[in-house]
Protein backbone atom coordinates (compact mmCIF):
# COMPACT_ATOMS: atom_id res chain seq x y z
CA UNK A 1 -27.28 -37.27 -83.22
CA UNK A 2 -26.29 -34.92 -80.51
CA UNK A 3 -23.93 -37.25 -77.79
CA UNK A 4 -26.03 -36.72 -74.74
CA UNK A 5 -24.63 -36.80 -71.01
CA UNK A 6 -25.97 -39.64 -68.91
CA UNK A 7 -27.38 -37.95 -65.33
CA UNK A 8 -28.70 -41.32 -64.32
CA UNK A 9 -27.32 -42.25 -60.67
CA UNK A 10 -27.92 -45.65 -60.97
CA UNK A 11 -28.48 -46.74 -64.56
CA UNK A 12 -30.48 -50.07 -65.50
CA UNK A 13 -30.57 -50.76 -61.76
CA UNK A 14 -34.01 -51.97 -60.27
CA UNK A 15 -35.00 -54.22 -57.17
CA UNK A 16 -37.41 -57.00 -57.55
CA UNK A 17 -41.18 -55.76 -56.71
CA UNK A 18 -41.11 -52.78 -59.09
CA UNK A 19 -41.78 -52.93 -62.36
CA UNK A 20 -39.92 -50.20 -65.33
CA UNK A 21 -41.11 -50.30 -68.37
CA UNK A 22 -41.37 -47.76 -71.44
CA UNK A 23 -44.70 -47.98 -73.36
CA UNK A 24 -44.81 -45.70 -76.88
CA UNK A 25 -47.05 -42.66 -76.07
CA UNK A 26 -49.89 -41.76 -78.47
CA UNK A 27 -51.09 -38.16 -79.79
CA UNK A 28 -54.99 -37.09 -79.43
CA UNK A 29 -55.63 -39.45 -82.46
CA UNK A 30 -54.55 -42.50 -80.93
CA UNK A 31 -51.66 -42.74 -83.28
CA UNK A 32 -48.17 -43.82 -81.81
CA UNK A 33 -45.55 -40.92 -81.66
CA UNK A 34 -42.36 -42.21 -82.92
CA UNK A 35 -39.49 -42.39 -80.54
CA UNK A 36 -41.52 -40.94 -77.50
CA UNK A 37 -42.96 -43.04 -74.21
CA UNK A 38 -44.96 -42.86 -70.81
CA UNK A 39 -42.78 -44.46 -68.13
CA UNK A 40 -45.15 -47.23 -66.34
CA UNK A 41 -43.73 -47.35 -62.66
CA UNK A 42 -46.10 -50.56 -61.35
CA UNK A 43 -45.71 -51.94 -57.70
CA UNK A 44 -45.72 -55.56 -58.30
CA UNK A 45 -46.52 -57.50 -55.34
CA UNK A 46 -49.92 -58.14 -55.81
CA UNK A 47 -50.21 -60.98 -53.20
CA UNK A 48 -49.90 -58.22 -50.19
CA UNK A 49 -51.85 -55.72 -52.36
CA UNK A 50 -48.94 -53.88 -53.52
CA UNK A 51 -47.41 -52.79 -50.24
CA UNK A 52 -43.84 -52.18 -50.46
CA UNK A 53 -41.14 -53.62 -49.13
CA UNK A 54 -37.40 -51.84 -48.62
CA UNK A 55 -36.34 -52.68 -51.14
CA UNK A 56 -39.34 -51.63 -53.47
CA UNK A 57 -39.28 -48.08 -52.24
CA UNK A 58 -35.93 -48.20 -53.49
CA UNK A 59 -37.17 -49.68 -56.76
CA UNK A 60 -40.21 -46.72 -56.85
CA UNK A 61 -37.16 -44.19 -56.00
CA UNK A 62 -34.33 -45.46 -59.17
CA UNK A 63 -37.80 -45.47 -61.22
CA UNK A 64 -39.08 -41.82 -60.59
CA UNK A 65 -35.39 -40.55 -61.00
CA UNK A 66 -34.92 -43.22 -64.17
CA UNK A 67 -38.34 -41.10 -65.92
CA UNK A 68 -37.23 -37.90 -64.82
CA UNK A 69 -33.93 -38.02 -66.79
CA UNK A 70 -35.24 -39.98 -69.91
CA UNK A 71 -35.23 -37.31 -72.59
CA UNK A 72 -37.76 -39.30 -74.29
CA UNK A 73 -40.64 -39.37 -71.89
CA UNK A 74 -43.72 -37.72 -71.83
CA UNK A 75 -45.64 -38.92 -68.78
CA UNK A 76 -45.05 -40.97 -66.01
CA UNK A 77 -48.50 -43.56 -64.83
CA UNK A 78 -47.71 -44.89 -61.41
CA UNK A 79 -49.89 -48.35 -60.64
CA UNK A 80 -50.19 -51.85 -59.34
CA UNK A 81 -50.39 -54.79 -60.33
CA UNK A 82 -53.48 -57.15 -60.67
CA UNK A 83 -56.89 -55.68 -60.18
CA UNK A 84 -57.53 -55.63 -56.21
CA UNK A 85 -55.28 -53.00 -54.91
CA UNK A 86 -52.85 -50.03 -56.48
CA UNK A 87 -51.22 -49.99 -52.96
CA UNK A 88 -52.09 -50.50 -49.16
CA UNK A 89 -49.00 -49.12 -47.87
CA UNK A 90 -46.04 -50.58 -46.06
CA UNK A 91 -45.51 -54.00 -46.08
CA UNK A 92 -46.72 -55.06 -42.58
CA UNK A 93 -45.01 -58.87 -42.33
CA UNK A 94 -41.89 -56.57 -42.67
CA UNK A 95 -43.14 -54.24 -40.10
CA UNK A 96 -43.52 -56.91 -37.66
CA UNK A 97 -40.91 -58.92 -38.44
CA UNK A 98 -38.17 -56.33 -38.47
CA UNK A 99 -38.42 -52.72 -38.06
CA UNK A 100 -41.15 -53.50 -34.71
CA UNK A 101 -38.86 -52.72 -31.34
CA UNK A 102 -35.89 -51.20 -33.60
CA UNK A 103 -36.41 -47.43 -34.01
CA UNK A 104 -33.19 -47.09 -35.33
CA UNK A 105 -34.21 -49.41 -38.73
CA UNK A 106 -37.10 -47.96 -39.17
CA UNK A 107 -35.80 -44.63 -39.35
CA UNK A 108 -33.69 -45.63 -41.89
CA UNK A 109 -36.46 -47.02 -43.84
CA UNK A 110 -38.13 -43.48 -43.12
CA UNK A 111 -35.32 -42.07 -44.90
CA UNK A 112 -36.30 -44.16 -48.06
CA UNK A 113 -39.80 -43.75 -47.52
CA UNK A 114 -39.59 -40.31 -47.50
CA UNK A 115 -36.88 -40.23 -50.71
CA UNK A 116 -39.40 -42.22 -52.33
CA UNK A 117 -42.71 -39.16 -51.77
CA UNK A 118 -39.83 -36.31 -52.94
CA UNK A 119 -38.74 -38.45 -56.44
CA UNK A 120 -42.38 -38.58 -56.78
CA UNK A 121 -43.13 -34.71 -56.41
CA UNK A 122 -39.52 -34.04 -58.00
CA UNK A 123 -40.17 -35.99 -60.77
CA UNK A 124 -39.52 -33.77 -64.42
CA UNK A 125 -42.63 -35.02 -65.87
CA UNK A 126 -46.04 -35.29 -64.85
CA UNK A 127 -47.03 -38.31 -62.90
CA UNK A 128 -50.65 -40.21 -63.48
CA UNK A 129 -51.47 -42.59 -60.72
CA UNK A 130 -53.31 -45.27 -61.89
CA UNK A 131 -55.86 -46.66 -59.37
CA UNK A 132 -56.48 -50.09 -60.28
CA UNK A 133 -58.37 -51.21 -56.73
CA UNK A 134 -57.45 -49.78 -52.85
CA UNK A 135 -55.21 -46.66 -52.15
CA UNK A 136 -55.25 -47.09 -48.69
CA UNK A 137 -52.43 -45.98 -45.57
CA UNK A 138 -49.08 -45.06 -47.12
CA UNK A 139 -50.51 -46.47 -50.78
CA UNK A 140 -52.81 -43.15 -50.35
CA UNK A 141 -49.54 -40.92 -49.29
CA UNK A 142 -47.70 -41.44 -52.43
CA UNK A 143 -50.71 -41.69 -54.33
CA UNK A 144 -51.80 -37.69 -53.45
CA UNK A 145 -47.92 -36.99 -54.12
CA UNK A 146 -48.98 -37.61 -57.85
CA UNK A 147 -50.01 -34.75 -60.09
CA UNK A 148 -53.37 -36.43 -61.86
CA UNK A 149 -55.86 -39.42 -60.24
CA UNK A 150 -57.44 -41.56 -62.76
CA UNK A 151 -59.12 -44.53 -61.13
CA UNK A 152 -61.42 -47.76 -61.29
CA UNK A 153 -64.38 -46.63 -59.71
CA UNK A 154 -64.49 -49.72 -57.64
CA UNK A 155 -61.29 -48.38 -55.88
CA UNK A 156 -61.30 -47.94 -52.07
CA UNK A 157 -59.25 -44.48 -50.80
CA UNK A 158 -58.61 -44.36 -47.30
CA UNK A 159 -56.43 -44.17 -44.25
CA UNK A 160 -55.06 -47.45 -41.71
CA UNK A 161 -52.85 -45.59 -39.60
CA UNK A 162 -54.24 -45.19 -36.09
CA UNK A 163 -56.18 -48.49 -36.19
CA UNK A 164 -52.47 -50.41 -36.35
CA UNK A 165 -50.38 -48.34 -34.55
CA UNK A 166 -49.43 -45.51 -36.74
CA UNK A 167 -50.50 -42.04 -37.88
CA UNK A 168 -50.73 -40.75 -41.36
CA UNK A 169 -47.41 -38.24 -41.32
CA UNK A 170 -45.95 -40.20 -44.38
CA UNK A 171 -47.77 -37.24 -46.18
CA UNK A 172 -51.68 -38.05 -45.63
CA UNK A 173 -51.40 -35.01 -42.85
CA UNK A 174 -49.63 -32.78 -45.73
CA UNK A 175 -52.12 -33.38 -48.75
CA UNK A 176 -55.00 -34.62 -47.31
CA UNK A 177 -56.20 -31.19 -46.30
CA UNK A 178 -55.36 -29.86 -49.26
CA UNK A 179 -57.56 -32.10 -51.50
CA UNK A 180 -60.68 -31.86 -49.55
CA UNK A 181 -60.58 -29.40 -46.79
CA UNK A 182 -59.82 -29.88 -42.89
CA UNK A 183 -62.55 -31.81 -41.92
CA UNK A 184 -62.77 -34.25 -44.05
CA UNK A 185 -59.14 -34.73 -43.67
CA UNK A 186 -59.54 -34.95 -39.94
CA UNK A 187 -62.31 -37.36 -40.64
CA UNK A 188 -60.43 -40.00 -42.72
CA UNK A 189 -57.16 -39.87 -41.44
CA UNK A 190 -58.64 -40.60 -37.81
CA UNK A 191 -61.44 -42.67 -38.74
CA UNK A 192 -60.13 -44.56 -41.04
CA UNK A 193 -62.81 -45.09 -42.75
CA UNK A 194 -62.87 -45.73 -46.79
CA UNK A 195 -64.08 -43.72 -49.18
CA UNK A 196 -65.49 -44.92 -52.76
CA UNK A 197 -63.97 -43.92 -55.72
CA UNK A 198 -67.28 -41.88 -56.42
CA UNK A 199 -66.72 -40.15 -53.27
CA UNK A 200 -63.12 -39.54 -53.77
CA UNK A 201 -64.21 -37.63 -57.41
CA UNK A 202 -67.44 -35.65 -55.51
CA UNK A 203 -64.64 -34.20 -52.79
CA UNK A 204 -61.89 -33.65 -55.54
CA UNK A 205 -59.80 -36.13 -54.41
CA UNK A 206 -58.98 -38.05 -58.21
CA UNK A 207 -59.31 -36.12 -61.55
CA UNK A 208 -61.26 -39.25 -63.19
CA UNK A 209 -63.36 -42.26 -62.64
CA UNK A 210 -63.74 -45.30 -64.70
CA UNK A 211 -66.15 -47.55 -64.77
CA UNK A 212 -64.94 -51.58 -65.19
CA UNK A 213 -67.23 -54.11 -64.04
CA UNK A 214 -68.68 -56.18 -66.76
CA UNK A 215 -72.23 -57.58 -65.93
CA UNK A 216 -74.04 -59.87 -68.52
CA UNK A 217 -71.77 -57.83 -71.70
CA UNK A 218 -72.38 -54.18 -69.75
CA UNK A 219 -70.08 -51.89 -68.39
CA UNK A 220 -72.22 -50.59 -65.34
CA UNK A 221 -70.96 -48.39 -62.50
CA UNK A 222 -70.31 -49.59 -59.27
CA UNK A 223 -72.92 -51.18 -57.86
CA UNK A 224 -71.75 -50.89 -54.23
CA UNK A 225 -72.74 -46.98 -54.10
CA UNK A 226 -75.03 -44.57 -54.23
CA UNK A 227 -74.54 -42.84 -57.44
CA UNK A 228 -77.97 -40.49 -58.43
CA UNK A 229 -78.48 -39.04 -55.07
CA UNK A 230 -76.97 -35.73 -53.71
CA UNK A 231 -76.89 -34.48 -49.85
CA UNK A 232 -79.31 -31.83 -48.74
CA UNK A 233 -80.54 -29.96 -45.59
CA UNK A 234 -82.35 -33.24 -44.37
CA UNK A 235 -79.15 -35.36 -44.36
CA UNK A 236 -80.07 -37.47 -47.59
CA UNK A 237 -77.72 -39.84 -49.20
CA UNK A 238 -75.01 -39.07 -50.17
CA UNK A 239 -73.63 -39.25 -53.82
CA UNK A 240 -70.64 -41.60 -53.86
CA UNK A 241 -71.55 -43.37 -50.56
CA UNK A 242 -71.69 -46.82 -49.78
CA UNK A 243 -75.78 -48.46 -50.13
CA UNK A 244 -76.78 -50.05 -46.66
CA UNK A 245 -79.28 -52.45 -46.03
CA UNK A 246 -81.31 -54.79 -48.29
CA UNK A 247 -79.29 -52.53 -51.65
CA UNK A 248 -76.04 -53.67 -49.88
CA UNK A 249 -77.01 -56.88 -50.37
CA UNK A 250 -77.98 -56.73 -53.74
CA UNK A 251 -75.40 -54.65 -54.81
CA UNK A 252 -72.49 -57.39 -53.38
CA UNK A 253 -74.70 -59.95 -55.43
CA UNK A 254 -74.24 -57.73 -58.59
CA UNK A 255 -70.52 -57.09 -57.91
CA UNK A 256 -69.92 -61.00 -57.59
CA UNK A 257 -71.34 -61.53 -61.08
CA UNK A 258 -69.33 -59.15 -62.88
CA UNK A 259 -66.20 -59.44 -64.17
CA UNK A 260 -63.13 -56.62 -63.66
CA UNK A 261 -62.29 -55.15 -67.12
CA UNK A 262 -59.02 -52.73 -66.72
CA UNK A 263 -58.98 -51.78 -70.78
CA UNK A 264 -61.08 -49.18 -69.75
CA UNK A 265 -58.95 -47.81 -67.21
CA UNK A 266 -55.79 -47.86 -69.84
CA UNK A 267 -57.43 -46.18 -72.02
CA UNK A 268 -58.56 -43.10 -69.59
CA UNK A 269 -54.80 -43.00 -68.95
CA UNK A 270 -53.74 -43.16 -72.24
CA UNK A 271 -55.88 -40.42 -73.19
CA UNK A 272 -54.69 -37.93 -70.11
CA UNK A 273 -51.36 -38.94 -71.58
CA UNK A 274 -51.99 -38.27 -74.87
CA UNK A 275 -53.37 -35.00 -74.19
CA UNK A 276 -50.06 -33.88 -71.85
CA UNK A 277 -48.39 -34.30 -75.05
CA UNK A 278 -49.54 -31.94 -77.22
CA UNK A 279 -48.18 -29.16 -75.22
CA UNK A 280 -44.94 -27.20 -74.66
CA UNK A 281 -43.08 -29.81 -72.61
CA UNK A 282 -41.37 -26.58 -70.75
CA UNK A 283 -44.16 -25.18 -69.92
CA UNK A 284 -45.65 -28.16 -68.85
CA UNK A 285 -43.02 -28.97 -66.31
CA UNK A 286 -43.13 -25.73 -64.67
CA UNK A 287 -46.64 -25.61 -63.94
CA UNK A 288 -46.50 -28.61 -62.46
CA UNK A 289 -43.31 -27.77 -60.53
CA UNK A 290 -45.48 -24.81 -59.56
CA UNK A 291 -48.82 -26.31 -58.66
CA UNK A 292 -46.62 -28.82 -56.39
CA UNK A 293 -45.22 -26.09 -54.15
CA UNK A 294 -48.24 -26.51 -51.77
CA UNK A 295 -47.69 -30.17 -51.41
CA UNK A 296 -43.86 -29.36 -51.09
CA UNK A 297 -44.82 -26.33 -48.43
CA UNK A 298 -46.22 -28.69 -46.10
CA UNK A 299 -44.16 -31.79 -46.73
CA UNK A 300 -40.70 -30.41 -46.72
CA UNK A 301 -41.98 -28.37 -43.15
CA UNK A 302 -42.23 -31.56 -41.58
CA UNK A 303 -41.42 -34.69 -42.87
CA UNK A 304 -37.95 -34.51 -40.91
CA UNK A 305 -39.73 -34.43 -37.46
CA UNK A 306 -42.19 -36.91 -38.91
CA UNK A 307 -39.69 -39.44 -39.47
CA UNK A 308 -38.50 -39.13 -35.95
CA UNK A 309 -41.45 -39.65 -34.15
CA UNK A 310 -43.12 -42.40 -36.17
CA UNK A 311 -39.29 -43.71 -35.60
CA UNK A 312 -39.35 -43.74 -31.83
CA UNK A 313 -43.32 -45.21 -32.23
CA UNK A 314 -41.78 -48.24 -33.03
CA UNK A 315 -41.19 -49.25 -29.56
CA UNK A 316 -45.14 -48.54 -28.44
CA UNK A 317 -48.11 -48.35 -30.26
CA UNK A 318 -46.81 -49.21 -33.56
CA UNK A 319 -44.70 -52.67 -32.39
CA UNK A 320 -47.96 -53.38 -30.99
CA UNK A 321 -50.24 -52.55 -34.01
CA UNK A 322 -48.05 -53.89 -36.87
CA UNK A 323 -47.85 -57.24 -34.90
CA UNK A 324 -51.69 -57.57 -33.81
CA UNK A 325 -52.13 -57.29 -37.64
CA UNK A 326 -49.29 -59.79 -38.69
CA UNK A 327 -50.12 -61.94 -35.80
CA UNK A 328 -53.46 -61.89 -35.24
CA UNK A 329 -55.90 -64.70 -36.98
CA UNK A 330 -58.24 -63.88 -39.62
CA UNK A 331 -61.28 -62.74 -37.33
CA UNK A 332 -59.31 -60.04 -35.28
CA UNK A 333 -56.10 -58.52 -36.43
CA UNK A 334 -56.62 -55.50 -34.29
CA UNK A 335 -54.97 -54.60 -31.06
CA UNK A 336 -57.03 -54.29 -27.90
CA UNK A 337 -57.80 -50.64 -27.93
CA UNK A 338 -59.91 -50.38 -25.01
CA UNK A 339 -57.34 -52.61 -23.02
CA UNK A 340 -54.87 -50.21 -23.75
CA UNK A 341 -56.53 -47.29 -22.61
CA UNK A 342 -57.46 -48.92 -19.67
CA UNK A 343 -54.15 -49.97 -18.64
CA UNK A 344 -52.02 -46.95 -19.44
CA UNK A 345 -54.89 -44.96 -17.32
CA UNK A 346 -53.60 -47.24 -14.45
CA UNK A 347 -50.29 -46.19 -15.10
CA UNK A 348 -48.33 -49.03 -16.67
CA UNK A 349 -45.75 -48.47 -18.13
CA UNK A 350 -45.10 -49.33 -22.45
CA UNK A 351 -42.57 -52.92 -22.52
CA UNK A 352 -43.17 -56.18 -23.91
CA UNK A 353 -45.65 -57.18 -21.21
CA UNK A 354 -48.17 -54.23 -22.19
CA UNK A 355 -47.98 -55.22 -25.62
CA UNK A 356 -48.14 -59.39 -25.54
CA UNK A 357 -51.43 -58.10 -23.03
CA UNK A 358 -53.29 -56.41 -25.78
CA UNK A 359 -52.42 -58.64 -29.06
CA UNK A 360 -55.64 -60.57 -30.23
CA UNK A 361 -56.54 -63.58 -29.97
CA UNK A 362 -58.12 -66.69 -31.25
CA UNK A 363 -61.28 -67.25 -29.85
CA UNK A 364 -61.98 -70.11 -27.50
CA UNK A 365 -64.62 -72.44 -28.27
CA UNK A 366 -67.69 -73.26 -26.09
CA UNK A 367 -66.57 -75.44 -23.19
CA UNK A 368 -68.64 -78.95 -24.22
């Protein structure tokens, strides 16, 4: 046995919140390959949907680096935990709590956050992220810093940023465009509107769907969109879109009956694994390494400026936003847009005035 060097910079070190674990990889056959893994990276904080803390990011970096250097591993699938959500981003609570008002933190975190997107397109093997329920914010960032997309096709994909404060520059501005074009880049990342997993594979957004709600013994597709119907000329519905109306209805009635199977899911990432495998492991690390260069174009061009500005944001629109949503009660955990608007037309000025003036609020009651 030839005495390998150890490159590792941290070896056996992980932070609570991520999970490391080695699974044996299989061949086309299904058979297990003897001495050989995948590398299953899984954000485990299911209670806040996967968002990461600090000290997670640090957990997805050590990770990313930890598969890179293990000679034995094939592939590396990228998750979350539990069945709602692969990851929604940044922890807010920790937003709010901390980094909101302190530009200076948070631009340390940047530093992390953007470490964490780099081991990700850095990585020595190729990297499967496995959708499991909502990609949404930064959870979408360092989900299109992934080489492959193999999802539930009840997953959500979408952008949060400018409704809490933010804007997508963690790498949503980079890759976005490059996925599905300008405009429907422009679209999400300023709407912030979701997309279905169906719509995410019509735009070329994922590599794979799978279907995983179990009705009365079935696998059926998701029942919450449109899937038989294509766009034309007289703005028909669209494949992949969300059903409206009385099929809404019946559709969230159908959804509530089922139950969430994930097997499915595995074994669509097993299989993209499995075929990975069976080719020259060289040769598949430098195509990757080359396909990534347009991610890395855009994202080394400007995550440095990035950082700084959604640093110094902390002490306006995001302090506000992160802390509407932390803050705010169940009903409304959006800041007062319009108010805002209105009073920086009138010239105020951005302190903690402005921002206690346009955090929600609970509703009064009728006065009896």
């Amino acid at each position: 046995m030839f005495d390998f060097k150890n490159h590792e910079l941290a070896p056996d070190l992980r932070y609570e919140g991520v999970d490391y674990e080695l699974k044996p990889a299989r061949d086309t056959s299904g058979a297990t390959v003897d001495g050989l893994f995948n590398a299953w990276i899984t954000l485990n904080n299911p209670t806040q949907y996967n968002s990461y803390t600090t000290d997670m990011v640090k957990g997805v970096i050590l990770g990313f680096r930890a598969a890179s250097e293990d000679r034995r591993v094939n592939a590396v699938i990228f998750t979350g935990a539990g069945s709602r959500a692969f990851c929604t981003g940044g922890n807010t609570k920790e937003y709010a709590e901390y980094y909101a008002g302190r530009p200076d933190e948070y631009a340390r975190y940047m530093r992390l956050f953007n470490d964490m997107v780099t081991s990700i397109l850095m990585c020595d093997k190729p990297v499967i992220c496995r959708v499991n329920g909502m990609r949404i914010g930064g959870g979408q960032e360092i989900g299109m810093a992934c080489d492959f997309t193999v999802a539930s096709d009840l997953a959500l994909f979408g952008q949060a940023g400018p409704k809490h404060g933010s804007a997508p520059d963690g790498g949503s501005t980079d890759f976005l465009p490059l996925f599905v074009g300008i405009e429907r880049a422009m679209e999400s990342c300023t709407l912030c509107e979701t997309w279905s997993a169906h719509k995410a594979l019509r735009l070329g957004l994922v590599t794979e769907i799978v279907p995983v709600l179990v009705v009365d013994g079935t696998l059926i597709a998701n029942p919450m969109v449109v899937t038989d119907q294509y766009a034309d000329s007289f703005g028909r519905v669209v494949h992949g879109d969300f059903k409206t109306g009385s099929d809404r209805v019946g559709a969230k009635e159908t959804l509530k009956s089922g139950t969430v199977d994930l097997s499915h899911l595995d074994e669509a990432v097993e299989t993209l694994a499995a075929k990975l495998i069976e080719m020259m492991p060289g040769c598949v690390s430098k195509t990757i390494s080359s396909i990534r260069k347009h991610k890395l174009e855009h994202w080394d061009a400007n995550r440095e400026t990035n950082r700084a500005w959604l640093a110094l944001n902390m002490m306006t629109e995001a302090n506000a936003g992160f802390r509407a949503f932390n803050e705010g009660p169940r009903s409304n955990r959006e800041a007062d847009f319009i108010g805002l608007r209105q009073r920086l037309a009138e010239g105020q000025a951005w302190g903690p005035e402005l921002i206690e003036d346009i955090l929600p609020r609970e509703q009064e009651g009728p006065v009896a």
